[in-house]
PDB file of N, CA and C in Angstrom:
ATOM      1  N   UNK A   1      85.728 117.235 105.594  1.00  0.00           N
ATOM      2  CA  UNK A   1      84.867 117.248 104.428  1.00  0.00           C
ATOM      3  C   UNK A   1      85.688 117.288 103.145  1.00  0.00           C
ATOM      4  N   UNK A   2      86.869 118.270 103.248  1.00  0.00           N
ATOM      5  CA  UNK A   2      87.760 118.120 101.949  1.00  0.00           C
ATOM      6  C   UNK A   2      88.159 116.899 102.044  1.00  0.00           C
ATOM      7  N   UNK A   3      88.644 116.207 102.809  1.00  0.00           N
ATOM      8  CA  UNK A   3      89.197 115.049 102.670  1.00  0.00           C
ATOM      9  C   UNK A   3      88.599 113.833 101.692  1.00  0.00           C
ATOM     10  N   UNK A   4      86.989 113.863 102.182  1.00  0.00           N
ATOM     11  CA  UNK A   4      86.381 112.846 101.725  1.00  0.00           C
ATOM     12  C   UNK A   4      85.728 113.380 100.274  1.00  0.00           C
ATOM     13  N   UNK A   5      85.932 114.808  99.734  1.00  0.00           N
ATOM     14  CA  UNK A   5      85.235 115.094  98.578  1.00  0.00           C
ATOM     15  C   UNK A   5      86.519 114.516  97.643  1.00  0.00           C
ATOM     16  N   UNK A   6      87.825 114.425  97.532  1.00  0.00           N
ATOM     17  CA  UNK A   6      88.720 114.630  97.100  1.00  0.00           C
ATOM     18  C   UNK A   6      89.468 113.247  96.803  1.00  0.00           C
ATOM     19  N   UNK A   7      89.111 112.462  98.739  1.00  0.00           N
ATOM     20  CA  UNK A   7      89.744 111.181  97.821  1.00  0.00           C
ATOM     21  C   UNK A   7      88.809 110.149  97.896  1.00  0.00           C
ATOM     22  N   UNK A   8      87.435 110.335  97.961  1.00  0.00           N
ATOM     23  CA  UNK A   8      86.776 109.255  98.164  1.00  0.00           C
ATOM     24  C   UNK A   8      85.202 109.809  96.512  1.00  0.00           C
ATOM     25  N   UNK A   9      85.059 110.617  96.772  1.00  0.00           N
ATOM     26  CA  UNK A   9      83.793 110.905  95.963  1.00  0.00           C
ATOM     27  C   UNK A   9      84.661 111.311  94.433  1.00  0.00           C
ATOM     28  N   UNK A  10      84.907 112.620  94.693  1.00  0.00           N
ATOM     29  CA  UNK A  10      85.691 112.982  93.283  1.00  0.00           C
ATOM     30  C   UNK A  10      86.560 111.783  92.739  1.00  0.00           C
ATOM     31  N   UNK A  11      87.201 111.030  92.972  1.00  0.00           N
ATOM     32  CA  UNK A  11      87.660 109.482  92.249  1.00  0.00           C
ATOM     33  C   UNK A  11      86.797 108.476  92.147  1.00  0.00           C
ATOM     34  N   UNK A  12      85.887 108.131  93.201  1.00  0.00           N
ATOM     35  CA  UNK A  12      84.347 107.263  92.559  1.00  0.00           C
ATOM     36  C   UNK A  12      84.076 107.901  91.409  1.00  0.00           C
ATOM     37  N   UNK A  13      83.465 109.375  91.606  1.00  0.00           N
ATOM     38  CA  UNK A  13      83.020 109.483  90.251  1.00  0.00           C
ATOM     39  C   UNK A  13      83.760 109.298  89.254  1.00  0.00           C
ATOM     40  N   UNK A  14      84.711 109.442  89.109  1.00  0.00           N
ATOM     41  CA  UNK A  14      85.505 109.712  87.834  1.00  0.00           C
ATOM     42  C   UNK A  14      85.607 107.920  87.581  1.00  0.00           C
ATOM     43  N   UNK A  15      85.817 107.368  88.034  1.00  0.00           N
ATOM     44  CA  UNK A  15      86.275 106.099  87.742  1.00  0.00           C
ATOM     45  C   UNK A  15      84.498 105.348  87.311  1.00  0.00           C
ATOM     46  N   UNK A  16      83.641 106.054  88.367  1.00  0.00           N
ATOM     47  CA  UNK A  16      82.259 105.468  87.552  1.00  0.00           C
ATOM     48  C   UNK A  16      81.806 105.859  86.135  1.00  0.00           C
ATOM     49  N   UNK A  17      82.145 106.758  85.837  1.00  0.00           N
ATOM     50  CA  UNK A  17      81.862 107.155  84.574  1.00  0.00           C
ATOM     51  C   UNK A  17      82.660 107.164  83.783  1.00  0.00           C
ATOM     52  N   UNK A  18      84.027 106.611  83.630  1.00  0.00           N
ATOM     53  CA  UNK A  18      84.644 105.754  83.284  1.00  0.00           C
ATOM     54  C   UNK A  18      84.028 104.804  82.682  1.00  0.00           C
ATOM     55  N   UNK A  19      84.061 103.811  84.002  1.00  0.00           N
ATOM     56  CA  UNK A  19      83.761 102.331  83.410  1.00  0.00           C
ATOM     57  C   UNK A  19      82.260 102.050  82.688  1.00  0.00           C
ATOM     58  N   UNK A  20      81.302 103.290  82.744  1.00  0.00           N
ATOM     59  CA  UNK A  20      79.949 103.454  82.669  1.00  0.00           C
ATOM     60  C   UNK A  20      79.812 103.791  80.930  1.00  0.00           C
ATOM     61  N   UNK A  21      80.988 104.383  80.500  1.00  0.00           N
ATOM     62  CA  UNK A  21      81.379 104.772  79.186  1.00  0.00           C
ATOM     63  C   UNK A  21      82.055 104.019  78.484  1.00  0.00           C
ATOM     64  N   UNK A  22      82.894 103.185  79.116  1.00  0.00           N
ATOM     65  CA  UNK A  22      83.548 101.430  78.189  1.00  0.00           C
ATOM     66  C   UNK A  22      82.814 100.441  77.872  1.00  0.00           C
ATOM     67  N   UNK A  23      81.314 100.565  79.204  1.00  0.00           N
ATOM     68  CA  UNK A  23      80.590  99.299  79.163  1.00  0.00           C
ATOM     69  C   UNK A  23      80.012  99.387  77.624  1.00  0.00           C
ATOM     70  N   UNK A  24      79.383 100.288  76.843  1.00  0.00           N
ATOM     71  CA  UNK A  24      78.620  99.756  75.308  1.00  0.00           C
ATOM     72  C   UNK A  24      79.668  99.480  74.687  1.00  0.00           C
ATOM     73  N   UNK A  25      80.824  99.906  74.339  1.00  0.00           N
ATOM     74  CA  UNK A  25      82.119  99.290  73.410  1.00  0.00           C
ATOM     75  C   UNK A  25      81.526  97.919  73.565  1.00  0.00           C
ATOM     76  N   UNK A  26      81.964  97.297  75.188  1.00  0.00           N
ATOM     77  CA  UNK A  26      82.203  95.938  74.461  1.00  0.00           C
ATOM     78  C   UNK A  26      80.937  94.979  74.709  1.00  0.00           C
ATOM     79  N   UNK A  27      79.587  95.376  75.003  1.00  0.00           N
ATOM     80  CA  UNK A  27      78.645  94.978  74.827  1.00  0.00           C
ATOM     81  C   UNK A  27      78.694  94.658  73.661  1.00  0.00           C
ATOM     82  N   UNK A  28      78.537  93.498  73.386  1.00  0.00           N
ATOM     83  CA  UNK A  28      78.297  92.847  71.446  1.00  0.00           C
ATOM     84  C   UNK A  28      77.659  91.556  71.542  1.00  0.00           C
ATOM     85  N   UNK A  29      76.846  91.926  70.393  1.00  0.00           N
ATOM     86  CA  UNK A  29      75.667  90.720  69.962  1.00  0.00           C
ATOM     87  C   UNK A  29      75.989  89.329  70.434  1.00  0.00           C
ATOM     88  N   UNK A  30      77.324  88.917  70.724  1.00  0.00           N
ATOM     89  CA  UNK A  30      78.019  87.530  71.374  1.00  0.00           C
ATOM     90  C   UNK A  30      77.796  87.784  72.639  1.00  0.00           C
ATOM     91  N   UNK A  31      78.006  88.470  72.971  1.00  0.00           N
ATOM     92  CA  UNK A  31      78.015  88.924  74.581  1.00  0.00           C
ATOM     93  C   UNK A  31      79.119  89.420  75.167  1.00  0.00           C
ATOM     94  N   UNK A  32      79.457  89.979  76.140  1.00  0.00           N
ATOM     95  CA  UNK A  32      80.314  90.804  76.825  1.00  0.00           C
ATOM     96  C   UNK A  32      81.456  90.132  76.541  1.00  0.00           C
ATOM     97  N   UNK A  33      82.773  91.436  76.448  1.00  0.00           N
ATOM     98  CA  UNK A  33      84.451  90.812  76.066  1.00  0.00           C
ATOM     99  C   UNK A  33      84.623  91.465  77.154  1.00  0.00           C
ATOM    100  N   UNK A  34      85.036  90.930  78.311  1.00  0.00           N
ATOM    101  CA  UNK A  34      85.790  90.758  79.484  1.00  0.00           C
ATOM    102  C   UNK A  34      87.000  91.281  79.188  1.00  0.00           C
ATOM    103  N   UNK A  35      87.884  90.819  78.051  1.00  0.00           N
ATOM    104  CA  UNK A  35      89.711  91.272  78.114  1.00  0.00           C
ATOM    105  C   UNK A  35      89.156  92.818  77.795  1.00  0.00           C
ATOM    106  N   UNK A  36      88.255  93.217  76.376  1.00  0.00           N
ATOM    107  CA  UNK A  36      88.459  94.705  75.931  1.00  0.00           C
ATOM    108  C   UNK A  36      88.049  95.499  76.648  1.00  0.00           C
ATOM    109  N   UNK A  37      87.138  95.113  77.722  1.00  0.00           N
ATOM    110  CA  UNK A  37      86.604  96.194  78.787  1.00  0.00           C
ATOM    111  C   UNK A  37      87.929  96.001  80.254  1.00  0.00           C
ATOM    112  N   UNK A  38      88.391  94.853  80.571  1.00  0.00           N
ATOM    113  CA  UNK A  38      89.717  95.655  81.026  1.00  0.00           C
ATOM    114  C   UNK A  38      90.641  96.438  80.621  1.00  0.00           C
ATOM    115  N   UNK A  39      90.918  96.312  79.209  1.00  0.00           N
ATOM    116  CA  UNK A  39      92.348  96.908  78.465  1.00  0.00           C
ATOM    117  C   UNK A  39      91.551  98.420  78.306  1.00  0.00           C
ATOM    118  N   UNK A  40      90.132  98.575  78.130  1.00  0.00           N
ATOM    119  CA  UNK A  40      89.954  99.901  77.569  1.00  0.00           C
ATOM    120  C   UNK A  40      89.775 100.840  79.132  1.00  0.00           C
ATOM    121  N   UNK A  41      89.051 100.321  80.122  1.00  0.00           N
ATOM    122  CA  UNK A  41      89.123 100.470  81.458  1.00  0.00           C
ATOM    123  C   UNK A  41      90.040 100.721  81.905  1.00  0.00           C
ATOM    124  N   UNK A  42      91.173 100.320  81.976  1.00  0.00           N
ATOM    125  CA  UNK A  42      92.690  99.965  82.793  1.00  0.00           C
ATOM    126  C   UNK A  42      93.687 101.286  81.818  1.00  0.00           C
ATOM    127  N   UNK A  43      93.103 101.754  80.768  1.00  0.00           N
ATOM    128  CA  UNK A  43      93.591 102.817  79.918  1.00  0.00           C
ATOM    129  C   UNK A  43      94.343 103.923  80.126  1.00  0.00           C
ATOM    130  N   UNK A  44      93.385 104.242  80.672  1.00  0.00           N
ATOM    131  CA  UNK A  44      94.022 106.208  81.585  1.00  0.00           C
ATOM    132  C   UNK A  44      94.638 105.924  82.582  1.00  0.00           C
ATOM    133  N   UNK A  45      94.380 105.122  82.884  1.00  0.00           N
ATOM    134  CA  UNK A  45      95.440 104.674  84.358  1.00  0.00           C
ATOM    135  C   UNK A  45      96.804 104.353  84.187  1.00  0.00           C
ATOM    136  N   UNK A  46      96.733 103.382  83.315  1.00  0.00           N
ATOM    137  CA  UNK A  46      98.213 102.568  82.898  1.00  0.00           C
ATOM    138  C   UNK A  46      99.560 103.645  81.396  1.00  0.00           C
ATOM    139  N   UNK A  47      98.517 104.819  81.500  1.00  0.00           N
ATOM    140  CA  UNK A  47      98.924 105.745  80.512  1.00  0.00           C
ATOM    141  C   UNK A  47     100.433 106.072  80.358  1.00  0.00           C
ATOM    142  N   UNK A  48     100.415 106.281  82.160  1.00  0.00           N
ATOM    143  CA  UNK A  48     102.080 106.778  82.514  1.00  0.00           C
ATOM    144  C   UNK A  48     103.051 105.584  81.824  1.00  0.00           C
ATOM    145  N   UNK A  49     102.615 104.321  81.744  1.00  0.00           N
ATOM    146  CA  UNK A  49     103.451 102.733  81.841  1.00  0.00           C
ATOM    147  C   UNK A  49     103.370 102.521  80.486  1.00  0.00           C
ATOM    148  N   UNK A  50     102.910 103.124  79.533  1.00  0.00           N
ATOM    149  CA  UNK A  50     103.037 102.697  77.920  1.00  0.00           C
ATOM    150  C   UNK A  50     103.759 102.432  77.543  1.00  0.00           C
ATOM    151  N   UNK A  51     104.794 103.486  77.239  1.00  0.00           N
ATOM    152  CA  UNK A  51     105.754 103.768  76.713  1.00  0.00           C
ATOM    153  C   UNK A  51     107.090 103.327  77.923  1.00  0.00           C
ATOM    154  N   UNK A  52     106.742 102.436  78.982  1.00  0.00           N
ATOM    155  CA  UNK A  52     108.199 102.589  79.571  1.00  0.00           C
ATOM    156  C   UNK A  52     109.319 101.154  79.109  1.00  0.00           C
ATOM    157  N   UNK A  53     108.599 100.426  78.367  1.00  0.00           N
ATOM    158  CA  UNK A  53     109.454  99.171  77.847  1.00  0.00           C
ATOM    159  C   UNK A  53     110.169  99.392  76.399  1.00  0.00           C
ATOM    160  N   UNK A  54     108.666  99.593  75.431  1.00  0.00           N
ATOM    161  CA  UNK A  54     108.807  99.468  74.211  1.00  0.00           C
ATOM    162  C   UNK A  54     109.086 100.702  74.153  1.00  0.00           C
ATOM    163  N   UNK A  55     109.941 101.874  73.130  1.00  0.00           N
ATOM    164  CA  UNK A  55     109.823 103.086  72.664  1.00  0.00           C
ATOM    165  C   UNK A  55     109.956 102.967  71.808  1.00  0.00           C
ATOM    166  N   UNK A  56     108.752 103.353  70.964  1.00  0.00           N
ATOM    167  CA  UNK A  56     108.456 103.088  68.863  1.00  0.00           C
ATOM    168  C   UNK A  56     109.821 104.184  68.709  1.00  0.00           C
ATOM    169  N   UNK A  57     110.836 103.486  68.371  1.00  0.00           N
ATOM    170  CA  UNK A  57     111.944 104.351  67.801  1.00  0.00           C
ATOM    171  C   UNK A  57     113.136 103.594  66.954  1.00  0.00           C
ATOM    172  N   UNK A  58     113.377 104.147  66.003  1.00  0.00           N
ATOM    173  CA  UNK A  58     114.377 103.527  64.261  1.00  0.00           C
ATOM    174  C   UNK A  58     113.224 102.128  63.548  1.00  0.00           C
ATOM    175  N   UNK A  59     112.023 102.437  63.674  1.00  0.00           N
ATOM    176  CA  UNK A  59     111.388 101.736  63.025  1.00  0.00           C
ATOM    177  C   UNK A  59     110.400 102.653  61.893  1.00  0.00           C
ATOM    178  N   UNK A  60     109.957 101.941  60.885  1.00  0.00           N
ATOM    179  CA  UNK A  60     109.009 102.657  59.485  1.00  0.00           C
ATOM    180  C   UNK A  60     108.075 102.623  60.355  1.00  0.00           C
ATOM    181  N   UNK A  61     107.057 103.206  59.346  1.00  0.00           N
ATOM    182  CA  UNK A  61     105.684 103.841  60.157  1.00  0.00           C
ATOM    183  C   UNK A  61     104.704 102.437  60.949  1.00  0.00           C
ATOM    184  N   UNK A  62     105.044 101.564  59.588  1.00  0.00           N
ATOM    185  CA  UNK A  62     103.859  99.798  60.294  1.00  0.00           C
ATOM    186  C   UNK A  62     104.589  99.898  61.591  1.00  0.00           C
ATOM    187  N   UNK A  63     105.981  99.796  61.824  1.00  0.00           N
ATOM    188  CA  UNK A  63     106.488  99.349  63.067  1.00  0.00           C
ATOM    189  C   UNK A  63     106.141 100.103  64.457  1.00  0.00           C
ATOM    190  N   UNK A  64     106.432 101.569  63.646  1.00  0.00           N
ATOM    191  CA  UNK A  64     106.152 101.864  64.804  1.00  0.00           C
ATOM    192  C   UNK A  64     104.624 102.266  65.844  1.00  0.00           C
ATOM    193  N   UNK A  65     103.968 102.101  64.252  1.00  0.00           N
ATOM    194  CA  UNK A  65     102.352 101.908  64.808  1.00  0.00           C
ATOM    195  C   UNK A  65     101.755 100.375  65.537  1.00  0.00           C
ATOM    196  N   UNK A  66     102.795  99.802  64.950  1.00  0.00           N
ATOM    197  CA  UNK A  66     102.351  98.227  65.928  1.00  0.00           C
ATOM    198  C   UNK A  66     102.856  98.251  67.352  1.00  0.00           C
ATOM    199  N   UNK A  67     104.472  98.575  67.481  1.00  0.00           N
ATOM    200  CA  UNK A  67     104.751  98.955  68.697  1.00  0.00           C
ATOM    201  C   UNK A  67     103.400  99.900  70.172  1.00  0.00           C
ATOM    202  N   UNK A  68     103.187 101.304  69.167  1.00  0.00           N
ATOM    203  CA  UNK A  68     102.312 101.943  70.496  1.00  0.00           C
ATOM    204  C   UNK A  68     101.124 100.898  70.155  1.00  0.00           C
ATOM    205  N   UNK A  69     100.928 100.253  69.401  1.00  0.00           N
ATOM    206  CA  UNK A  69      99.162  99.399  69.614  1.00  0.00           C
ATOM    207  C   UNK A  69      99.864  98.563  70.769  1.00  0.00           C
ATOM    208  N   UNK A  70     100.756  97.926  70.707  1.00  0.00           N
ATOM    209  CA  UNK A  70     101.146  96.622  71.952  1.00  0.00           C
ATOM    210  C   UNK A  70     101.394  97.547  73.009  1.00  0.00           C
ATOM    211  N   UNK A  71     101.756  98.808  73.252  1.00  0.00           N
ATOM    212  CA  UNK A  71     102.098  99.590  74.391  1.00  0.00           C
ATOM    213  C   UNK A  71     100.896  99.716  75.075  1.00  0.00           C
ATOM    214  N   UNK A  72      99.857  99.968  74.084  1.00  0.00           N
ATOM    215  CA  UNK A  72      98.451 100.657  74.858  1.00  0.00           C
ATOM    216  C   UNK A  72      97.742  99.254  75.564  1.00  0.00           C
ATOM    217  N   UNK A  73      98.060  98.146  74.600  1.00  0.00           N
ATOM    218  CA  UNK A  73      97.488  97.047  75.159  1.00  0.00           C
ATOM    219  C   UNK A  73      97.999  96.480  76.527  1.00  0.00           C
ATOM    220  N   UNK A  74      99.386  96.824  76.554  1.00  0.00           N
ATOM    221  CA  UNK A  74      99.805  96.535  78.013  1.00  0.00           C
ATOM    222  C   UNK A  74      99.817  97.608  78.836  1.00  0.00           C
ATOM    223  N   UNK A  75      99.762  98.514  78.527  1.00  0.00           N
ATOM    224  CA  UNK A  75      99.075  99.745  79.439  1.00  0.00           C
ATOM    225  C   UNK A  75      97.551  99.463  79.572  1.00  0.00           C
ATOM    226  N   UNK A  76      97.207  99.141  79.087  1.00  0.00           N
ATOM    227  CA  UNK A  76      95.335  98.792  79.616  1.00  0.00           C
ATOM    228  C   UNK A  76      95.513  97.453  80.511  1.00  0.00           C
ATOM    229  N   UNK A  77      96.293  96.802  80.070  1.00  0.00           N
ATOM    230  CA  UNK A  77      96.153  95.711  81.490  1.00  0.00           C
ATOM    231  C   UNK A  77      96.871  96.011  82.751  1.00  0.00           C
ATOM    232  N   UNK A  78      98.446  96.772  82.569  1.00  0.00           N
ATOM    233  CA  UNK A  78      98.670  97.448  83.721  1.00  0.00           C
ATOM    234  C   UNK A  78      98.125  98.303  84.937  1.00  0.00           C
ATOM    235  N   UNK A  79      97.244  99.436  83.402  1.00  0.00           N
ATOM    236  CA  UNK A  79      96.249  99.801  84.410  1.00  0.00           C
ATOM    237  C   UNK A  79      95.125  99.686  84.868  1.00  0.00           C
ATOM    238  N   UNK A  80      94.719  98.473  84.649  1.00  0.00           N
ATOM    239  CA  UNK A  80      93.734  97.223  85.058  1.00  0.00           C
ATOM    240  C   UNK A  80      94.061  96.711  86.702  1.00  0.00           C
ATOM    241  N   UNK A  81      94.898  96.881  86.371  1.00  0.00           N
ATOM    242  CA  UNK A  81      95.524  96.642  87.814  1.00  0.00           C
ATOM    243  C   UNK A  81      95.320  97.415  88.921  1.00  0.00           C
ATOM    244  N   UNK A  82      96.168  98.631  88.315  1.00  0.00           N
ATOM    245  CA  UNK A  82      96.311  99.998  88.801  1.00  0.00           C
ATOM    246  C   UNK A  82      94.048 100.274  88.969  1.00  0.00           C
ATOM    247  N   UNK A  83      93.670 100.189  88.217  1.00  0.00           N
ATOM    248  CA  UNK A  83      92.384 100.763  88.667  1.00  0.00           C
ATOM    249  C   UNK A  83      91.393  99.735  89.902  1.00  0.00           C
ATOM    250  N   UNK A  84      91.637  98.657  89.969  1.00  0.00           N
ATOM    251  CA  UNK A  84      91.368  97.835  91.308  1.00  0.00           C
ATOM    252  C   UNK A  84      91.966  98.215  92.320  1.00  0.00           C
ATOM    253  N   UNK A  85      93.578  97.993  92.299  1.00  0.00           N
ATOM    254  CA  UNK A  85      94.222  98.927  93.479  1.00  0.00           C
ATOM    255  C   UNK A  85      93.528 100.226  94.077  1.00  0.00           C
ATOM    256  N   UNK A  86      93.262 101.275  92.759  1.00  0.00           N
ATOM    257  CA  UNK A  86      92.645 102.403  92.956  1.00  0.00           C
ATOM    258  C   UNK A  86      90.989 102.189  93.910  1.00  0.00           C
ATOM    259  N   UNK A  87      90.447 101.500  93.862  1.00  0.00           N
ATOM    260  CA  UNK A  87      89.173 101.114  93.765  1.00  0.00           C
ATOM    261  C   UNK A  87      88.914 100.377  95.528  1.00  0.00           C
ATOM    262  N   UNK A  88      90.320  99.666  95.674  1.00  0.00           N
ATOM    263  CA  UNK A  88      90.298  99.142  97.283  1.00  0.00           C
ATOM    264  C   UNK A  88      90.952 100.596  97.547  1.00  0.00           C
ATOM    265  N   UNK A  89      91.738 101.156  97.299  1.00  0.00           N
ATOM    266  CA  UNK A  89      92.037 102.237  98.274  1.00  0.00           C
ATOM    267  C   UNK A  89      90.876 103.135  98.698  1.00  0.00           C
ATOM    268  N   UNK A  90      90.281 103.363  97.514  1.00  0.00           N
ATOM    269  CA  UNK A  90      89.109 104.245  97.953  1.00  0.00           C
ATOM    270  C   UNK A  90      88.084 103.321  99.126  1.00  0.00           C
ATOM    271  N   UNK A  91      87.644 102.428  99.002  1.00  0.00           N
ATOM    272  CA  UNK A  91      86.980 101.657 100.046  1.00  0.00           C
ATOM    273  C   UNK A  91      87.897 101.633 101.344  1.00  0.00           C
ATOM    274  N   UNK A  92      88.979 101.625 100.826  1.00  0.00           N
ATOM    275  CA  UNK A  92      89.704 101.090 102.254  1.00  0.00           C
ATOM    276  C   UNK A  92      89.631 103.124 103.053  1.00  0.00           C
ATOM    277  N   UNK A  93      89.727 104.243 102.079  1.00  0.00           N
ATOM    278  CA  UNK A  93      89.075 105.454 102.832  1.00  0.00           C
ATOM    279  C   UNK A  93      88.353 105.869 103.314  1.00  0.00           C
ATOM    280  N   UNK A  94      87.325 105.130 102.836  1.00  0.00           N
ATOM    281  CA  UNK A  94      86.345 105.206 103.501  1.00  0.00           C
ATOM    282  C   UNK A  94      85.816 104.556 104.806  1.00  0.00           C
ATOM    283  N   UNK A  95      86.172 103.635 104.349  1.00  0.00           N
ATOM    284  CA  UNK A  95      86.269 102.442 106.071  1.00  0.00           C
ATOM    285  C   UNK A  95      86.787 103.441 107.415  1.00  0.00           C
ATOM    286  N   UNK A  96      88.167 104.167 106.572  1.00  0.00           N
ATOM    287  CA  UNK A  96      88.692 105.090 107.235  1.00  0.00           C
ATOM    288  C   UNK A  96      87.677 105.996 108.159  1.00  0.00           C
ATOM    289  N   UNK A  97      87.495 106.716 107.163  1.00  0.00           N
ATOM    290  CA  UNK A  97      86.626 108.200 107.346  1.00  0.00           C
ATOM    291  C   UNK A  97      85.396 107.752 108.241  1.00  0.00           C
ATOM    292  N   UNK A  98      84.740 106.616 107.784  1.00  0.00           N
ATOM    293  CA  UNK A  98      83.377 106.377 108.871  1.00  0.00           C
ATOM    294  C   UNK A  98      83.942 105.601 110.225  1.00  0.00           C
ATOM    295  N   UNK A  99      84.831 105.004 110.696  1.00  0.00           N
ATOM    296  CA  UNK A  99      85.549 104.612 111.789  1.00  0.00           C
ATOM    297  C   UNK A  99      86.079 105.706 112.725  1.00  0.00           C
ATOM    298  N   UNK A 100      86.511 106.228 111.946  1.00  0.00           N
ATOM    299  CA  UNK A 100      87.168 106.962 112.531  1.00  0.00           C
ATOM    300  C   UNK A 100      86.621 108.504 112.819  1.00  0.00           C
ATOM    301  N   UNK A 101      85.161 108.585 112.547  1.00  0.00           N
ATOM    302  CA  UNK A 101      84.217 109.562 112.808  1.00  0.00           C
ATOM    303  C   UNK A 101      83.296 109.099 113.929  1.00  0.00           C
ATOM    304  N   UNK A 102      83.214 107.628 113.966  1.00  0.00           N
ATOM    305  CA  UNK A 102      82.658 107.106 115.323  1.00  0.00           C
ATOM    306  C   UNK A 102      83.711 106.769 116.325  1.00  0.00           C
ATOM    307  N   UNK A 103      84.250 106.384 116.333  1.00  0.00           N
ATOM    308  CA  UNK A 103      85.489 106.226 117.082  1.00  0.00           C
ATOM    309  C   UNK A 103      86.453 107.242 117.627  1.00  0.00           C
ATOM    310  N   UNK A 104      86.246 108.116 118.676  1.00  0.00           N
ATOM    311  CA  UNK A 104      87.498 108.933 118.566  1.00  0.00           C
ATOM    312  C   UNK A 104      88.510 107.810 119.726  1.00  0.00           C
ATOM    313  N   UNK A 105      89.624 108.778 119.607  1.00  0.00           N
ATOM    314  CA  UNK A 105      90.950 108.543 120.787  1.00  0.00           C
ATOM    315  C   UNK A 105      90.721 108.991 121.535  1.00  0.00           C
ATOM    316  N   UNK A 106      90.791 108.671 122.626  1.00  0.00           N
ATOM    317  CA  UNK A 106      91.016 108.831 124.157  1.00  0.00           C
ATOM    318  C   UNK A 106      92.361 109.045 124.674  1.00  0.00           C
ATOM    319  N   UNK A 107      92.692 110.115 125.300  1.00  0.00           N
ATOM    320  CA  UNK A 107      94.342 110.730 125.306  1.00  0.00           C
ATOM    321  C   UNK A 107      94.325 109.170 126.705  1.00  0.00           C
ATOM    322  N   UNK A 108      95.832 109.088 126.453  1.00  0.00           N
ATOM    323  CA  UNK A 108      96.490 108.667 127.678  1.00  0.00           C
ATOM    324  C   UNK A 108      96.718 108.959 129.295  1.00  0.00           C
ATOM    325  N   UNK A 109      95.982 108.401 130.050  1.00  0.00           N
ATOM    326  CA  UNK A 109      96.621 108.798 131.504  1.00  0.00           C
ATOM    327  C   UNK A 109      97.066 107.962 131.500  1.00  0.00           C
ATOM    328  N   UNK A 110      98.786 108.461 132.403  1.00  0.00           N
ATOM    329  CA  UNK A 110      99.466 108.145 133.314  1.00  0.00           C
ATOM    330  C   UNK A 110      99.147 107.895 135.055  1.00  0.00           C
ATOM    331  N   UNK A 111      99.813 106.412 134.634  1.00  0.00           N
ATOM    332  CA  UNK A 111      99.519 106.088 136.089  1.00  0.00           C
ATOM    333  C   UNK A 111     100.753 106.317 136.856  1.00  0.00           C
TER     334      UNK A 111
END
């Protein structure tokens, strides 16, 4: 039961209400932006990966505020990535958890 509260429910949710909270951003009178709801989606995920190329450093303030804007932008598509990955793993746990709750092992006899 811990197993499945922990890596299958507690990360659905979090990731549903997530993406449940990006969707009005980019709802707009044109119609849905596909790139800003990955980059803003893919966000918290790709957080760790911001900063690992660019580091806003010996630049004035424009520079180095343009730098973290391009960091966050490729951290939202990184972790765009990272949150699909996230998203089959959890399915692929679950596949787990219900297989393998109907299915047991049968020990080995030796012949």
């Amino acid at each position: 039961m811990k197993r499945v509260l922990f890596k299958v429910i507690v990360p659905a949710v979090i990731i549903t209400v997530w993406m449940l909270t990006c969707y009005p951003v980019c709802n707009k009178a044109e119609g849905f932006d596909w790139f800003l709801y990955w980059i803003i989606a893919g966000c918290p995920f790709g957080i760790r990966r911001m900063c690992l190329w660019l580091i806003p450093k010996n630049f004035g303030i424009s520079g180095s505020i343009g730098i973290l804007a391009l960091n966050c932008i490729i951290g939202g598509l990184i972790g765009g990535v990272v949150l699909i990955f996230k998203i089959i793993g959890i399915a692929g746990e679950l596949i787990s958890i219900i297989t393998g709750h109907f299915w047991t092992k049968s020990p080995k006899v030796e012949i």
